[in-house]
C-alpha atoms as a PDB file:
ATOM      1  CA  UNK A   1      93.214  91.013  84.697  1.00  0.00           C
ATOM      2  CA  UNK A   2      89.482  91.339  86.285  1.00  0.00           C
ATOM      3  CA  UNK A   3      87.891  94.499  84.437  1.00  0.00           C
ATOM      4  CA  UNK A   4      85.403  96.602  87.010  1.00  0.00           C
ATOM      5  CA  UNK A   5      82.553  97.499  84.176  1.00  0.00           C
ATOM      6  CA  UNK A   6      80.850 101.158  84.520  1.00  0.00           C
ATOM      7  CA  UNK A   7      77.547 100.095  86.486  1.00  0.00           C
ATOM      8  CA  UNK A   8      74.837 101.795  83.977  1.00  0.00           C
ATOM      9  CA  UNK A   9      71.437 102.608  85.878  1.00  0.00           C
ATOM     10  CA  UNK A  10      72.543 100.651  88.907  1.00  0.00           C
ATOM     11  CA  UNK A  11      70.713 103.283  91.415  1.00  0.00           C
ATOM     12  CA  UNK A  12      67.098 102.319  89.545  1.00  0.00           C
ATOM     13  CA  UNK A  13      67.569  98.879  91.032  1.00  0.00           C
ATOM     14  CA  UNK A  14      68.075  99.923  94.350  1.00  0.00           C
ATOM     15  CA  UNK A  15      65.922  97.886  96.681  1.00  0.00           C
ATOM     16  CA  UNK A  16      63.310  99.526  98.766  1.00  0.00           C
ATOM     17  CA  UNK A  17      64.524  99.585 102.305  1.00  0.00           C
ATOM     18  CA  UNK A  18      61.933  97.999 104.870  1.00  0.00           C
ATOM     19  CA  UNK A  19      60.693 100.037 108.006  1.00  0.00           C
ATOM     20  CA  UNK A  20      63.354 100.644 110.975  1.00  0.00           C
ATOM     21  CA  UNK A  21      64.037  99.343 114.179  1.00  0.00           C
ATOM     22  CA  UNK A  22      66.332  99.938 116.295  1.00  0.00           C
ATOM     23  CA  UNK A  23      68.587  98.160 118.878  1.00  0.00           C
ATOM     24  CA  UNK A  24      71.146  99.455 121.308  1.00  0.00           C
ATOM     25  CA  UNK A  25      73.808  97.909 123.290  1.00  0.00           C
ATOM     26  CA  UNK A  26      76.942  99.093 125.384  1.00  0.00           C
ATOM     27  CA  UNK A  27      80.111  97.277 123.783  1.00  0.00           C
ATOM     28  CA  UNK A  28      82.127  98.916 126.726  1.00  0.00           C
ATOM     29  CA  UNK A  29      84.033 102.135 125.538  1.00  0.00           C
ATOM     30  CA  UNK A  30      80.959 103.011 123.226  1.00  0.00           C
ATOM     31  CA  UNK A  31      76.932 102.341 122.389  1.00  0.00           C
ATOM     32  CA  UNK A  32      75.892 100.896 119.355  1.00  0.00           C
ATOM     33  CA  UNK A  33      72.562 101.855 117.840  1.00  0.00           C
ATOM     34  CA  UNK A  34      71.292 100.381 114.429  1.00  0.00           C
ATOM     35  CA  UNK A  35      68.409  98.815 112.870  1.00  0.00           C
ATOM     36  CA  UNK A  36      68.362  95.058 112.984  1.00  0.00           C
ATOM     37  CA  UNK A  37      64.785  94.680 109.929  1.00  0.00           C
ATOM     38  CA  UNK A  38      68.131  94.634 107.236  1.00  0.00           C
ATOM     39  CA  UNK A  39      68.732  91.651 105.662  1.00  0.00           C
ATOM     40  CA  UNK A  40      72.025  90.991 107.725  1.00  0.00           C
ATOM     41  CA  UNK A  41      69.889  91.219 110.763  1.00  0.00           C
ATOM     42  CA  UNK A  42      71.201  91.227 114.376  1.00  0.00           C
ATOM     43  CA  UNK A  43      74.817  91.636 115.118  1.00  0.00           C
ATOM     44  CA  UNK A  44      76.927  88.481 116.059  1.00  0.00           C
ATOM     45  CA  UNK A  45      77.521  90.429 119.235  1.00  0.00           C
ATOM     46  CA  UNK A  46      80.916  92.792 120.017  1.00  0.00           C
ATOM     47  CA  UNK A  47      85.010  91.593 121.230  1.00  0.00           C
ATOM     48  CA  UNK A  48      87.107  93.388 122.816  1.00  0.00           C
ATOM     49  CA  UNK A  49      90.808  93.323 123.979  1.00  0.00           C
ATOM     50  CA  UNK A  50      93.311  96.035 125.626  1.00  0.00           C
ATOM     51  CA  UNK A  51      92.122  99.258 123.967  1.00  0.00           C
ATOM     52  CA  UNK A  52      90.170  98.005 121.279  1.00  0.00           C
ATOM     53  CA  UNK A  53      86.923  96.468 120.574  1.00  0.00           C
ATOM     54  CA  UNK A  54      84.299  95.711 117.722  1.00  0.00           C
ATOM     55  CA  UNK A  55      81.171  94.175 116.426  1.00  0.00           C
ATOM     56  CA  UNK A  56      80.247  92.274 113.392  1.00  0.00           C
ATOM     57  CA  UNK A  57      77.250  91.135 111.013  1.00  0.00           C
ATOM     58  CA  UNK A  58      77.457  87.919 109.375  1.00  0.00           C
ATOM     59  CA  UNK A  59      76.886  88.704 105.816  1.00  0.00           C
ATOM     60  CA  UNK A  60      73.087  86.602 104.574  1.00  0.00           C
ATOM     61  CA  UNK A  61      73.761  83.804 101.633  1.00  0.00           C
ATOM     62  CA  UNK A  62      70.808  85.512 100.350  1.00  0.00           C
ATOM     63  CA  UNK A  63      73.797  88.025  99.253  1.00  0.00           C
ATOM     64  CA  UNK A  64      74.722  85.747  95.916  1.00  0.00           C
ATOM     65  CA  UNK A  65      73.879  86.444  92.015  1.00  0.00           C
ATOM     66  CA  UNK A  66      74.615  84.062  89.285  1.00  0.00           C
ATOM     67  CA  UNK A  67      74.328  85.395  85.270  1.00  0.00           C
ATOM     68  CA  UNK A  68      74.371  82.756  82.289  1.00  0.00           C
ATOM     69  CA  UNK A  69      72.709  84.901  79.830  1.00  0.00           C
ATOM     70  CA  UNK A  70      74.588  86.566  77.036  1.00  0.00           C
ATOM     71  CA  UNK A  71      74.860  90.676  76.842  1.00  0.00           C
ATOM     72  CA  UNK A  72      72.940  91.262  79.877  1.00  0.00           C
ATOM     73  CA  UNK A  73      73.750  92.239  83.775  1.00  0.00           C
ATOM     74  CA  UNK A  74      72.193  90.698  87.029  1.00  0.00           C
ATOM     75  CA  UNK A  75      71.894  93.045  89.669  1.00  0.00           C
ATOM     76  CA  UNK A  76      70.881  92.204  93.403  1.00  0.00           C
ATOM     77  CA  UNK A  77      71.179  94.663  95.985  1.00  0.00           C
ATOM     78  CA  UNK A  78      71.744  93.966 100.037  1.00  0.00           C
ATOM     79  CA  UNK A  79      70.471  96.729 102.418  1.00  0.00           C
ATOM     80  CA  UNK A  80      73.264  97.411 105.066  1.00  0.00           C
ATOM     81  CA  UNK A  81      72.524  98.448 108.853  1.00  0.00           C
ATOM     82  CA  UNK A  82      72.046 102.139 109.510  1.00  0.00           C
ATOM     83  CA  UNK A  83      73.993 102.518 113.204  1.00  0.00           C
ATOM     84  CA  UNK A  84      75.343 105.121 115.259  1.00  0.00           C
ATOM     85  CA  UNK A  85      78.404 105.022 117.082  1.00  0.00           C
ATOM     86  CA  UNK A  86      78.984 106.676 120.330  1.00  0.00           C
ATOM     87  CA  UNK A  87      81.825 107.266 122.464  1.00  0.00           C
ATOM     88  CA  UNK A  88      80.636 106.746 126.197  1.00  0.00           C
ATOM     89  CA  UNK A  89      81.828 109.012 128.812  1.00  0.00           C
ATOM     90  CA  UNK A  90      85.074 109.581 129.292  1.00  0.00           C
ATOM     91  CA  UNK A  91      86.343 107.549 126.105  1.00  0.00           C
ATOM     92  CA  UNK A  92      87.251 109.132 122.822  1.00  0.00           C
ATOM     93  CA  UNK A  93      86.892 106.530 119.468  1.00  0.00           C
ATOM     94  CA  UNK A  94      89.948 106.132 116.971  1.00  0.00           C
ATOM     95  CA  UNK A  95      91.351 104.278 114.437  1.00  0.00           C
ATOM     96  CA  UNK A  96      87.705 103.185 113.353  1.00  0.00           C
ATOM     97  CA  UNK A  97      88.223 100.087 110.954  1.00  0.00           C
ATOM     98  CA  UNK A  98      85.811  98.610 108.455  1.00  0.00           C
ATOM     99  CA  UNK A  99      86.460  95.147 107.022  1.00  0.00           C
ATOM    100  CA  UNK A 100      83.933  93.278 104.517  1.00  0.00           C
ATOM    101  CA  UNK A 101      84.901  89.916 103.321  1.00  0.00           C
ATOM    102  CA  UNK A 102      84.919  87.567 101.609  1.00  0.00           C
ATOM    103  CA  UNK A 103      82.643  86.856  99.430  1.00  0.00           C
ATOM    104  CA  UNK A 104      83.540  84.421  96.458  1.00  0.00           C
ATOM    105  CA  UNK A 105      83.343  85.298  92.456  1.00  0.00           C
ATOM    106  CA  UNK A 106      83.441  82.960  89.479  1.00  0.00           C
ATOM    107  CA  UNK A 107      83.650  84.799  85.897  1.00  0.00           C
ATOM    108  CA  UNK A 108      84.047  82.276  82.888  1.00  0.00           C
ATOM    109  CA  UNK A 109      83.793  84.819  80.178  1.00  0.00           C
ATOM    110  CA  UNK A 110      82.222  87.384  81.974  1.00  0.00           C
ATOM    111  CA  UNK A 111      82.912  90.321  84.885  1.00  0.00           C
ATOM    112  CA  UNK A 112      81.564  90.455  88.427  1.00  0.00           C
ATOM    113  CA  UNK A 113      81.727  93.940  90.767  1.00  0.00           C
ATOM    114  CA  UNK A 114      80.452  94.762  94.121  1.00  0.00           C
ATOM    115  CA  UNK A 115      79.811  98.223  94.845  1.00  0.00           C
ATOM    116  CA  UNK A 116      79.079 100.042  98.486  1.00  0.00           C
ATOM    117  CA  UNK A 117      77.257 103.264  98.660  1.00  0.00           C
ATOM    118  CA  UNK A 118      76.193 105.174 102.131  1.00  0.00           C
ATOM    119  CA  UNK A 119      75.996 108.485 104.105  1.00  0.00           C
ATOM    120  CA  UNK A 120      78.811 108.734 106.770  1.00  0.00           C
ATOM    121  CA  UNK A 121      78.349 111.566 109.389  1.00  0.00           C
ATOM    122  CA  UNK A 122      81.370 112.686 111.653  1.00  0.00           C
ATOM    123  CA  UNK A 123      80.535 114.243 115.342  1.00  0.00           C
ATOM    124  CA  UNK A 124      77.026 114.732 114.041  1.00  0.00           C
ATOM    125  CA  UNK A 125      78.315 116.749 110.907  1.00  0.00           C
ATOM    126  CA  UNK A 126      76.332 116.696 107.596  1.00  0.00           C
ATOM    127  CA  UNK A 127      76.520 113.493 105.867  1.00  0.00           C
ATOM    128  CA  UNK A 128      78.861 112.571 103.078  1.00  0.00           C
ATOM    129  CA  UNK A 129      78.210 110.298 100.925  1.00  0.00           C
ATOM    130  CA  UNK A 130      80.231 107.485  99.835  1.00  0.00           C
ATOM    131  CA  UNK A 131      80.838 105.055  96.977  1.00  0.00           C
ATOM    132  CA  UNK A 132      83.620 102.737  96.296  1.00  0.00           C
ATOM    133  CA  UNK A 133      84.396  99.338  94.374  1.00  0.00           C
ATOM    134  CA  UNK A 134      85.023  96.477  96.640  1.00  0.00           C
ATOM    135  CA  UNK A 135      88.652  95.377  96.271  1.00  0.00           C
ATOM    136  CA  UNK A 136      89.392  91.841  94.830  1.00  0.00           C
ATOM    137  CA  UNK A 137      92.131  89.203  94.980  1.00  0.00           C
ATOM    138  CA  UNK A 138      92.069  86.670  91.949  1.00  0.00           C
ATOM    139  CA  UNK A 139      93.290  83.135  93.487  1.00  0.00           C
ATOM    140  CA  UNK A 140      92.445  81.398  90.201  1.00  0.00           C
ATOM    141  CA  UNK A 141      93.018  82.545  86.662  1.00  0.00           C
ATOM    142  CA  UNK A 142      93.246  81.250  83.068  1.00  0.00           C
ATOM    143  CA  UNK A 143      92.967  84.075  80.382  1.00  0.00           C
ATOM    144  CA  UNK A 144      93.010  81.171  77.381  1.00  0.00           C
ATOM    145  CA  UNK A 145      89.508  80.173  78.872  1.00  0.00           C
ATOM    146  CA  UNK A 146      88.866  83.969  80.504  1.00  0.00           C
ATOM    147  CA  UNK A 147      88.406  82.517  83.891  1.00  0.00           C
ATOM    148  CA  UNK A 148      89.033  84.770  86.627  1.00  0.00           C
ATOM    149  CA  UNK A 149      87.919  83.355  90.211  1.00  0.00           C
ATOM    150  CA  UNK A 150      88.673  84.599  93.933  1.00  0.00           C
ATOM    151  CA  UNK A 151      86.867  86.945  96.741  1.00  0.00           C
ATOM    152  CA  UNK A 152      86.432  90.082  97.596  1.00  0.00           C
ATOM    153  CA  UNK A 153      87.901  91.833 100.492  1.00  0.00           C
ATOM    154  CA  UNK A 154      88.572  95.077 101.873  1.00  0.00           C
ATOM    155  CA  UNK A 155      89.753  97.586 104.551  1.00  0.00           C
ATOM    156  CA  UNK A 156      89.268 100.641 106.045  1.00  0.00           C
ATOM    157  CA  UNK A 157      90.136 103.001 108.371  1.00  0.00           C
ATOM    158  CA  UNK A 158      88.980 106.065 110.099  1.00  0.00           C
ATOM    159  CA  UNK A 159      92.054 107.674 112.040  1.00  0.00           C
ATOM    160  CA  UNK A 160      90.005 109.733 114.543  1.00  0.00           C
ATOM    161  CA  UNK A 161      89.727 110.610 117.277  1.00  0.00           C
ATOM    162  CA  UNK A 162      85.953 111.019 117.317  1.00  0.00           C
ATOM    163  CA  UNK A 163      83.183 110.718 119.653  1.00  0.00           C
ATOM    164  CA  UNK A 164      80.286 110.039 116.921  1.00  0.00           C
ATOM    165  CA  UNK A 165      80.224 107.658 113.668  1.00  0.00           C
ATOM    166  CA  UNK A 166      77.030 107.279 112.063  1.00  0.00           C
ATOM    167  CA  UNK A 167      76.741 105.383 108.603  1.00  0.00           C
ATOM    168  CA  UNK A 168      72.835 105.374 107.342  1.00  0.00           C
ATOM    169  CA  UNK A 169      71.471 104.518 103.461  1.00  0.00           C
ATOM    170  CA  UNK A 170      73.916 102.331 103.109  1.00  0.00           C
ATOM    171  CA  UNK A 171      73.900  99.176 100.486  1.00  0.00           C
ATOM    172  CA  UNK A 172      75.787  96.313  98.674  1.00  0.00           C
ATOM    173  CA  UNK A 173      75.013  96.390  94.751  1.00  0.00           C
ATOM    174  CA  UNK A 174      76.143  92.913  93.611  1.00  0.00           C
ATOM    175  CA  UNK A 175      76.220  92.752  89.333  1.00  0.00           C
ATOM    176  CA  UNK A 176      77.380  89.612  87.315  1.00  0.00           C
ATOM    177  CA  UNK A 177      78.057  90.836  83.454  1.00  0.00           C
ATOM    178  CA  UNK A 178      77.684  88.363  81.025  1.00  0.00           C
ATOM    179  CA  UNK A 179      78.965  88.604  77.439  1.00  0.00           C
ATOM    180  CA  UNK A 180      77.870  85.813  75.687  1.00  0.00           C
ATOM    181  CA  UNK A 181      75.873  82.182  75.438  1.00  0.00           C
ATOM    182  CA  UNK A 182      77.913  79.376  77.424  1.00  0.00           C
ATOM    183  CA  UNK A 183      79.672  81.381  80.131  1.00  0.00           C
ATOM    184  CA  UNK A 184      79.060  82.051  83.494  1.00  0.00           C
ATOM    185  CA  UNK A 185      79.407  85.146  86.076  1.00  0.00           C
ATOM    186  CA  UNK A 186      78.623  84.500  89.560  1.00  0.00           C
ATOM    187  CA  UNK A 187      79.391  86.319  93.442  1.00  0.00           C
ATOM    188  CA  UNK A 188      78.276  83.619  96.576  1.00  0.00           C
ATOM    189  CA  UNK A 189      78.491  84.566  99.623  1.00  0.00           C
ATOM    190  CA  UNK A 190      79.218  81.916 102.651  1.00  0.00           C
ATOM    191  CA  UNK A 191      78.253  81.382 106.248  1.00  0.00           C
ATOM    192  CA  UNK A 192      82.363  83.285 106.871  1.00  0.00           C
ATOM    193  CA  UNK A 193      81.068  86.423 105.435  1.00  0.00           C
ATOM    194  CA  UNK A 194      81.043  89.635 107.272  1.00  0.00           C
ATOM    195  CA  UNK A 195      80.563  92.707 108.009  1.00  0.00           C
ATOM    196  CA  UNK A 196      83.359  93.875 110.840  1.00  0.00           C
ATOM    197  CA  UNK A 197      83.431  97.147 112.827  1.00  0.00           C
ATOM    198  CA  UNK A 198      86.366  97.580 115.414  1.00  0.00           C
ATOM    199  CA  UNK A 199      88.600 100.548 116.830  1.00  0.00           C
ATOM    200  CA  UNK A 200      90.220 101.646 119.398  1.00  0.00           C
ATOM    201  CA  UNK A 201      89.177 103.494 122.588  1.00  0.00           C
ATOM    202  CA  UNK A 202      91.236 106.193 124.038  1.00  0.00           C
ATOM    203  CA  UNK A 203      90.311 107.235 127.535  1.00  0.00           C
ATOM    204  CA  UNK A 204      89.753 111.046 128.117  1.00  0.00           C
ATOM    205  CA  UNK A 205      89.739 113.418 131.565  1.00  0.00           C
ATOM    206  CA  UNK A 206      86.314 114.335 132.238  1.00  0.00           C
ATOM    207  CA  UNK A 207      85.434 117.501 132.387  1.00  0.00           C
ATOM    208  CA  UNK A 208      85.765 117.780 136.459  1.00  0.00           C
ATOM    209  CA  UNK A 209      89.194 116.414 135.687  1.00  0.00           C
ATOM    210  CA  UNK A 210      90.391 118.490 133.706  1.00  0.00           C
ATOM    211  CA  UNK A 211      89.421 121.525 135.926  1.00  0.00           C
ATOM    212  CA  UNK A 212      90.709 120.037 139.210  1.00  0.00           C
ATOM    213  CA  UNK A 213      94.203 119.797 137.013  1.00  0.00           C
ATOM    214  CA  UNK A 214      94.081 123.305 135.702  1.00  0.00           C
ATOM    215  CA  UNK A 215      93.647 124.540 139.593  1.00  0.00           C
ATOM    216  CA  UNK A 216      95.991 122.025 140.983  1.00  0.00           C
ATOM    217  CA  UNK A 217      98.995 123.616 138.077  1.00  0.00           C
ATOM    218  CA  UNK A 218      97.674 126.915 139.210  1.00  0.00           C
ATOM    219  CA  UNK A 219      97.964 126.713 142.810  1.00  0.00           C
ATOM    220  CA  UNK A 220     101.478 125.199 141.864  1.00  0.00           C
ATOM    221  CA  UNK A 221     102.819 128.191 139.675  1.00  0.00           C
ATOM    222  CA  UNK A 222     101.202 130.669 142.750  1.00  0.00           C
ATOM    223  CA  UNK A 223     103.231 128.768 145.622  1.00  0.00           C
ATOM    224  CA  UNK A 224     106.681 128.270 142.990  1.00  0.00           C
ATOM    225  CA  UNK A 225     106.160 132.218 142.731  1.00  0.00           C
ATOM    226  CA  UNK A 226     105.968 132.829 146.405  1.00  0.00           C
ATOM    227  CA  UNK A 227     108.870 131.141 147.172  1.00  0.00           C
ATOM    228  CA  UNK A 228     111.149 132.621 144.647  1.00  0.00           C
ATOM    229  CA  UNK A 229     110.097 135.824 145.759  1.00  0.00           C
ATOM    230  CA  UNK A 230     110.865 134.805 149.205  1.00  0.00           C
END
């Protein structure tokens, strides 16, 4: 089975993020704002079907580390997009999935991990922040040998409903452990690779709406009263 080794002094390796810039673009029920000087760059533009709709980043083939030296950890780190999510008006957000996949390992006698780390703010709340091991699926294995080989892949999901998501700081930490001379531990990313933001969007009354309701059940009750008293 694929071990997940305790990352020791990953955060000193972190890479130093480059200036922002931001873009912003209307993918129907919401705006997306995020900076585009990240190493994934600009979005592959948004989809959308009957109540849903998303936007994904192609994850760079700069995102790959390969280790053949014995006792020792290679570490690369891949800046993710800072962006804000917001409902437009008269939409609510929910069911806010994130997918990343699927980036390929190779371990011949040694482990490989990727780990995600960000800030995640709710309706302009404080931010939390976040840190999880990517999931795995081994499609290859031979424990006489210790090969494990397969991708990496996971999901997800933010119930909601919501009117604000905002992930910022965010980051890929890539290591490739090696234990000793002659083996190999490698992650390589392909042109497949992404990043993938979708969710669903739930129309709500405006505000005018809502009031002309509340009078029009009103004037109802008053005129069921009248007549009951006549």
């Amino acid at each position: 089975m694929k071990l997940k080794p305790v990352l020791v002094a990953a955060s000193l390796l972190l890479a130093v993020s480059a200036a922002s810039a931001t873009t912003s673009f209307d993918v129907g029920g919401a705006t997306l704002t995020y900076d585009e000087t990240t190493p994934l760059g600009f979005t592959n533009g948004s989809f959308n079907g009957f109540q849903f709709e998303g936007f994904s980043w192609q994850i760079p083939n700069s995102a790959t580390v390969v280790n053949t030296v014995q006792d020792t950890t290679a570490f690369l780190t891949i800046d993710l997009p800072s962006f804000t999510l917001t409902a437009n008006p008269g939409y609510a957000l929910s069911d806010f999935t994130v997918f990343f996949g699927n980036p390929t390992f190779f371990d011949l006698g040694g482990t490989s991990n990727i780990l995600f780390s960000g800030d995640v703010s709710i309706n302009g709340a404080a931010p939390i922040s976040v840190s999880s091991l990517i999931d795995f699926e081994i499609t290859n294995q031979n424990l006489g040998i210790g090969l494990n080989a397969g991708f990496f892949s996971q999901n997800e999901t933010l119930p909601g409903p919501f009117n604000t998501f905002t992930l910022s700081d965010a980051s890929l930490l890539l290591t490739a452990y090696v234990l000793e001379d002659g083996t190999v531990s490698s992650i390589v990313s392909n042109p497949q690779n992404k990043l993938e933001i979708s969710y669903n969007v739930v129309a709500v009354p405006e505000p005018e709406t809502g009031v002309m309701l509340l009078a029009g059940l009103t004037a109802m009750g008053w005129v069921a009263r009248r007549r009951r008293k006549g």
